[in-house]
Each structure stands twice: as C-alpha cells, then as structure tokens.
C-alpha atoms as a PDB file:
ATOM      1  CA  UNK A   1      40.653  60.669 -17.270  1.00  0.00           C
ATOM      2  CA  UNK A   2      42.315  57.135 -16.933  1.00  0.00           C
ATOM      3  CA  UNK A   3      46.435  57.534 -17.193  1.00  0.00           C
ATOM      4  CA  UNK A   4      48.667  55.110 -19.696  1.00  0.00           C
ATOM      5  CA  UNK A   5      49.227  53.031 -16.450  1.00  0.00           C
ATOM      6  CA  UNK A   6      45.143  52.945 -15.240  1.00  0.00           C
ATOM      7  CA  UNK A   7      43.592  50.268 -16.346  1.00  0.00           C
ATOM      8  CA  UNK A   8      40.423  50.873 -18.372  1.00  0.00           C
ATOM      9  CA  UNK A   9      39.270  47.184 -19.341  1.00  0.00           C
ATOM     10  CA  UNK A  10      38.536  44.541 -17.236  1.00  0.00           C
ATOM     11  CA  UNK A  11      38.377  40.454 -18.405  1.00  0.00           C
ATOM     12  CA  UNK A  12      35.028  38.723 -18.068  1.00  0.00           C
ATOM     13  CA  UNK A  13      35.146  34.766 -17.550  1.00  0.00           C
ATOM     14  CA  UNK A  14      37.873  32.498 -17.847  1.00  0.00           C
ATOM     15  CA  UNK A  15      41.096  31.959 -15.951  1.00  0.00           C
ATOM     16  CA  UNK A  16      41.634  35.925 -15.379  1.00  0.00           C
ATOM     17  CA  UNK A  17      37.787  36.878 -14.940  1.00  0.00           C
ATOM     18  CA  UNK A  18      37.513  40.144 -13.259  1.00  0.00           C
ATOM     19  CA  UNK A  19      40.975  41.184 -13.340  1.00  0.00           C
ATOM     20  CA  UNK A  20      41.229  44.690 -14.466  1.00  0.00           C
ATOM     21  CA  UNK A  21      44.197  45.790 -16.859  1.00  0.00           C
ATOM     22  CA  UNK A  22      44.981  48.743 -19.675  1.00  0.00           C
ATOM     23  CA  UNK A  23      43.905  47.739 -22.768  1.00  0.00           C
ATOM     24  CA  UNK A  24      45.667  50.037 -25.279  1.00  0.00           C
ATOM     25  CA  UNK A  25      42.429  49.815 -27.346  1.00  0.00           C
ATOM     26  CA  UNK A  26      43.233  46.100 -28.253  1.00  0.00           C
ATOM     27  CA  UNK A  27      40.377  44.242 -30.077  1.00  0.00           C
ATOM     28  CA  UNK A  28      41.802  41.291 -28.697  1.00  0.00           C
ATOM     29  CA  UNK A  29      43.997  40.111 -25.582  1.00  0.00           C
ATOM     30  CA  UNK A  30      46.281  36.603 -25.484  1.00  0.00           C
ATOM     31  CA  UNK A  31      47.137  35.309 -22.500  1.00  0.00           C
ATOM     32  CA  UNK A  32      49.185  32.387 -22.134  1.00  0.00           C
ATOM     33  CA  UNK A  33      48.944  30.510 -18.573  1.00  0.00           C
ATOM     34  CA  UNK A  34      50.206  26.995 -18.106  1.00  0.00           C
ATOM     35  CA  UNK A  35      51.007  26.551 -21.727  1.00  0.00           C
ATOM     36  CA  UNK A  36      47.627  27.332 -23.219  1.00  0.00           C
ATOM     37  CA  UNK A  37      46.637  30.415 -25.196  1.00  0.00           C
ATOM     38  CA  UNK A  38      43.778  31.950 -23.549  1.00  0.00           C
ATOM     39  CA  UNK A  39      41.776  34.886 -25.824  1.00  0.00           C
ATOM     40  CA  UNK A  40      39.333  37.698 -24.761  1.00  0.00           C
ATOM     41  CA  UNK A  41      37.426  39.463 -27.564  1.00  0.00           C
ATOM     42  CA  UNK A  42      36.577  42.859 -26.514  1.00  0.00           C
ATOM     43  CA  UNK A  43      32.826  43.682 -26.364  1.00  0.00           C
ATOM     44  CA  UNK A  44      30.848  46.808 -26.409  1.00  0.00           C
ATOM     45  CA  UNK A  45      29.642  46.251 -22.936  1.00  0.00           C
ATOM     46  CA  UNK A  46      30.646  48.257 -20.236  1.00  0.00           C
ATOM     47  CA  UNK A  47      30.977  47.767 -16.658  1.00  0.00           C
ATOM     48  CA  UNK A  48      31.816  49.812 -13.520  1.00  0.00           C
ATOM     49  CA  UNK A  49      34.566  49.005 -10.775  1.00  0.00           C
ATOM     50  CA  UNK A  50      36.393  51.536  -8.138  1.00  0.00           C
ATOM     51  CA  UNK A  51      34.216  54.298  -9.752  1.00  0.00           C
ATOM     52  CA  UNK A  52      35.435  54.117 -13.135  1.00  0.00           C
ATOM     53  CA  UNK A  53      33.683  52.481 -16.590  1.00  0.00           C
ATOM     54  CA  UNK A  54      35.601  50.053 -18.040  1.00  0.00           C
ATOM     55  CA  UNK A  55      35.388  47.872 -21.465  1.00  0.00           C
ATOM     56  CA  UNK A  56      34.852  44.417 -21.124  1.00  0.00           C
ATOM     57  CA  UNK A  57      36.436  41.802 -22.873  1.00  0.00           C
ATOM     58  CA  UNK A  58      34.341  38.625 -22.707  1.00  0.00           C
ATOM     59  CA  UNK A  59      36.614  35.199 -22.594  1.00  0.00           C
ATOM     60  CA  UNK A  60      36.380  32.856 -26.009  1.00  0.00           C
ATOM     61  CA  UNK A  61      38.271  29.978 -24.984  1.00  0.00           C
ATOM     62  CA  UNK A  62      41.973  28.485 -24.935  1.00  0.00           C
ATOM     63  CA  UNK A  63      43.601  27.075 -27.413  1.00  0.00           C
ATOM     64  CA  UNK A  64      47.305  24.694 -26.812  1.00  0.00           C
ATOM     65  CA  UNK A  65      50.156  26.699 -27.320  1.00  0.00           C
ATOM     66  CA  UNK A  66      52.058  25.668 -30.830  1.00  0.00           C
ATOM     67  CA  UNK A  67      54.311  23.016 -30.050  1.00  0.00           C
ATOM     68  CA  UNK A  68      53.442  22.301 -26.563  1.00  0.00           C
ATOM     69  CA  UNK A  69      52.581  18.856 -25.349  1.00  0.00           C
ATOM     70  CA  UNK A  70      49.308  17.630 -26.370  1.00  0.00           C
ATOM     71  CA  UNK A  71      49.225  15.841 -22.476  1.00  0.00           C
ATOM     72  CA  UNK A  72      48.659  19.579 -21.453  1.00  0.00           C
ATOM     73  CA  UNK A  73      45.817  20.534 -22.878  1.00  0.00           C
ATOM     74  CA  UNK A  74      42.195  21.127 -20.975  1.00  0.00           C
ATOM     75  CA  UNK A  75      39.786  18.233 -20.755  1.00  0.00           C
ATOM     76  CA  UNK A  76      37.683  19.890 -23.382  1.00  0.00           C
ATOM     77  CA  UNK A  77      40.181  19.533 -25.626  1.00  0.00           C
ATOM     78  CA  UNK A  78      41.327  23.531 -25.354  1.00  0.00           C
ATOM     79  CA  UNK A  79      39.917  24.243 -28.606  1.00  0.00           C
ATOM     80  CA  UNK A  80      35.883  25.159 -28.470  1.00  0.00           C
ATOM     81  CA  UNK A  81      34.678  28.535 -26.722  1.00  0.00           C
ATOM     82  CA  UNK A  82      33.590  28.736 -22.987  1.00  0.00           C
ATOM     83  CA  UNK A  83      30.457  27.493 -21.921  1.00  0.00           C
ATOM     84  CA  UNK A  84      28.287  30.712 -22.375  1.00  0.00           C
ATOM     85  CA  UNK A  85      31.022  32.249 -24.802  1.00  0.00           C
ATOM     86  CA  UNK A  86      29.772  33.889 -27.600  1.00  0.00           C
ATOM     87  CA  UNK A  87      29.527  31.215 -31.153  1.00  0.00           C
ATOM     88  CA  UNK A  88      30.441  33.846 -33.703  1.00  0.00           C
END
C-alpha cells in the first residue's frame, strides 16, 4: 500500500512525461513551467513502474499563463491539445 508521500500516478507526454508524483486522487494536474500552464487529465489507464501500478494522466496541452507576455507563448500558439492528445 502506497504512503501519502509514494507517488501513485505518473504523467504521460508533455514537458513532465514519465515523471511519477502523488496524485491525491486529482482529476486534473496544472503545471506551470516557463510561464505556461501545462494540464494532464487523468485517464483510466494504468501503467507499471518500480513494481507498483500507477494512474496515468495523459498531457492535453498548455495554455499562456493569464497576464504573461504573449512573446512567451509556444509556436503552436499554446492553446490546442498535443499532437496525439485526446479531442474531447
């Protein structure tokens, strides 16, 4: 059984993909790196690392942070999903 401080999620894609952390249950995670909001939408998938089943939480694009500097934002324009992503 995973402790408070194990983490039982890992992120799939994006800026942060495969980095494990402790997901509290969150239907969604924000991240904010470099001024831009990036969001993972947790799935239903699972996957294994170290020996343990973790959720997955699939990456659905950034998005500019609210008032930063439009000069900042990703080629894309920041604001459509990942390649790949889910189009909900």
């Amino acid at each position: 059984m995973a402790t408070s401080q194990e983490p039982d999620a890992v992120l799939s894609g994006g800026p942060r993909d495969q980095t494990p952390f402790n997901a509290a249950a969150s239907a969604l995670v924000e991240l904010e790196i470099d001024g831009l909001i990036h969001r993972y939408i947790g799935t239903h998938q699972r996957r294994d690392l170290d020996g343990r089943s973790l959720a997955v939480y699939r990456y659905d694009g950034a998005v500019r942070k609210p008032g930063h500097p439009k000069g900042a934002e990703p080629r894309d324009g920041g604001d459509r999903p990942a390649p790949g992503a889910p189009s909900w």
